[in-house]
C-alpha atoms as a PDB file:
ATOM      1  CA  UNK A   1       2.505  17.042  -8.908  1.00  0.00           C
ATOM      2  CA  UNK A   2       0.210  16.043  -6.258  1.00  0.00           C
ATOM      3  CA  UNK A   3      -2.288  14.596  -8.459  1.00  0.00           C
ATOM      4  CA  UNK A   4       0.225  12.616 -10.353  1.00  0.00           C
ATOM      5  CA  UNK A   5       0.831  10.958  -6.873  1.00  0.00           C
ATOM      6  CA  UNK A   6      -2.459  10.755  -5.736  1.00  0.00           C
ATOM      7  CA  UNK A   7      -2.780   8.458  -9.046  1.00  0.00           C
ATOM      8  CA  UNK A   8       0.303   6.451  -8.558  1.00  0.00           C
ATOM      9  CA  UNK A   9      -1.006   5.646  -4.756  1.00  0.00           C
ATOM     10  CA  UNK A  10      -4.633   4.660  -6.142  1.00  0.00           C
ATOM     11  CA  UNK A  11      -2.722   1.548  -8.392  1.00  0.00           C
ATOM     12  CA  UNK A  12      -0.154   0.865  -5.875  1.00  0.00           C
ATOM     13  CA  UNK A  13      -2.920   0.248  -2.843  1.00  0.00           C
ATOM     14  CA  UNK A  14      -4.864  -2.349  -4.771  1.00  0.00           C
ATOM     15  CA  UNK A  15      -1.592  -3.882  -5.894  1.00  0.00           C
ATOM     16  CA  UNK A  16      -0.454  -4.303  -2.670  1.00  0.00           C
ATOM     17  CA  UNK A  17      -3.836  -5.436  -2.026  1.00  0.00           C
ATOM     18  CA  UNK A  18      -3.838  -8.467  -4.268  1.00  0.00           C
ATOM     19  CA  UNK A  19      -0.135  -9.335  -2.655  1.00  0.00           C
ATOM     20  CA  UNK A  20      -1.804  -9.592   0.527  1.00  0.00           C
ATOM     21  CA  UNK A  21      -4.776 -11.765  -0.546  1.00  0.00           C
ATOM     22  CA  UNK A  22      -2.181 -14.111  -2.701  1.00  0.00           C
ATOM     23  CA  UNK A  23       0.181 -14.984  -0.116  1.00  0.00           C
ATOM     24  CA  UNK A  24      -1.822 -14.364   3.069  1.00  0.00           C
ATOM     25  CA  UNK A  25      -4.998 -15.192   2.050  1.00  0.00           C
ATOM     26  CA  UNK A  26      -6.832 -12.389   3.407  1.00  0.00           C
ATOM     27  CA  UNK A  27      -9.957 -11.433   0.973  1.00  0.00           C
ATOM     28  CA  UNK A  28     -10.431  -8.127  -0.402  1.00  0.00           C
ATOM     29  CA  UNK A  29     -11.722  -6.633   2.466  1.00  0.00           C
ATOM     30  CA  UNK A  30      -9.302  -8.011   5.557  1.00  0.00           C
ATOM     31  CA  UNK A  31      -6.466  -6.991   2.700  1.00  0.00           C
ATOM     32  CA  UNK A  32      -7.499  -3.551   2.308  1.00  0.00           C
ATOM     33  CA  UNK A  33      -8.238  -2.746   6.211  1.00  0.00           C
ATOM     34  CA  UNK A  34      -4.674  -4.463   6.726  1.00  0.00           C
ATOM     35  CA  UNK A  35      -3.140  -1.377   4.636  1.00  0.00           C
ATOM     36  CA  UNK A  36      -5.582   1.298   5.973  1.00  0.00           C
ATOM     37  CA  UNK A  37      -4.840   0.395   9.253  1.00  0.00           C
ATOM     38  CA  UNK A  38      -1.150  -0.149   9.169  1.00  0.00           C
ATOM     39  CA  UNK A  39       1.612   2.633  10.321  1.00  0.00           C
ATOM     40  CA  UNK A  40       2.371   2.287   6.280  1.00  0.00           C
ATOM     41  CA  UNK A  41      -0.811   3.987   5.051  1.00  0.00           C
ATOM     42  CA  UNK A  42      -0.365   7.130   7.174  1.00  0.00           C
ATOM     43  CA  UNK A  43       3.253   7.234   5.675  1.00  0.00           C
ATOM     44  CA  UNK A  44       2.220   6.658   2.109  1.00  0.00           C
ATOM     45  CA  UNK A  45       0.002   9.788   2.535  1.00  0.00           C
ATOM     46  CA  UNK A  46       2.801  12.149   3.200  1.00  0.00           C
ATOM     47  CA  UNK A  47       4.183  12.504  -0.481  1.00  0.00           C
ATOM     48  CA  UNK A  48       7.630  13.961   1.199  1.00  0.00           C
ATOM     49  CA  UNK A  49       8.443  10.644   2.293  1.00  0.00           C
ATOM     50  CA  UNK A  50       8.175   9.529  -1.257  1.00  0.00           C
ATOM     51  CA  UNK A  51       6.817   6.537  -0.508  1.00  0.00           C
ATOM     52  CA  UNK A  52       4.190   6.866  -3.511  1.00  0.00           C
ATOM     53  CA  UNK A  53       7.586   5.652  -5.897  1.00  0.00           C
ATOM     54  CA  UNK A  54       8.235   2.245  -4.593  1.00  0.00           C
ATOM     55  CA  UNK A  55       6.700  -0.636  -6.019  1.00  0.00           C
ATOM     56  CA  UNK A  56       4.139  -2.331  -4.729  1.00  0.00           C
ATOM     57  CA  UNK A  57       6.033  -5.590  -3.879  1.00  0.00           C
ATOM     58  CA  UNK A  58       8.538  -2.816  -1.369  1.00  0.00           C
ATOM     59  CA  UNK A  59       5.346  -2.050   0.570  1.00  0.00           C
ATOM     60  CA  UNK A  60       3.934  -5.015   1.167  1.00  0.00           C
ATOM     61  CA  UNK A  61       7.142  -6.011   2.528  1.00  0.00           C
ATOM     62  CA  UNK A  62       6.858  -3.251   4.674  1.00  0.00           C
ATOM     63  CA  UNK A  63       3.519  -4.035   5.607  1.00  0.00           C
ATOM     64  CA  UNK A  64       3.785  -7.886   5.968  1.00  0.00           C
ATOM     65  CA  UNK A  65       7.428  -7.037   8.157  1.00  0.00           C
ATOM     66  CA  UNK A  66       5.072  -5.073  10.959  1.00  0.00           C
END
């Protein structure tokens, strides 16, 4: 079951990536340190918090909302 999360969590982070360079206009690099570095990551890790089944558009709300 883990793995099937680790996979979902590899296509949501780029997802979430290309929301943040649409509408903030961050490039691919300022997009993906703003995840890595944001209180969201660290959640998104811990597979109880289930966090790994929203979409991406729900975390880059919570992301964007920090």
């Amino acid at each position: 079951m883990a793995d099937t999360h680790h996979l979902v969590k590899t296509i949501l982070i780029p997802q979430v990536a290309e929301l943040l360079m649409k509408n903030k206009g961050l490039s691919e690099d300022e997009a993906l340190k703003t995840i890595y570095e944001s209180p969201v990551a660290k959640l998104l890790e811990d597979d109880s918090m289930g966090l790994y089944g929203q979409s991406a558009l729900y975390l880059y709300g919570l992301i964007v909302e920090e």
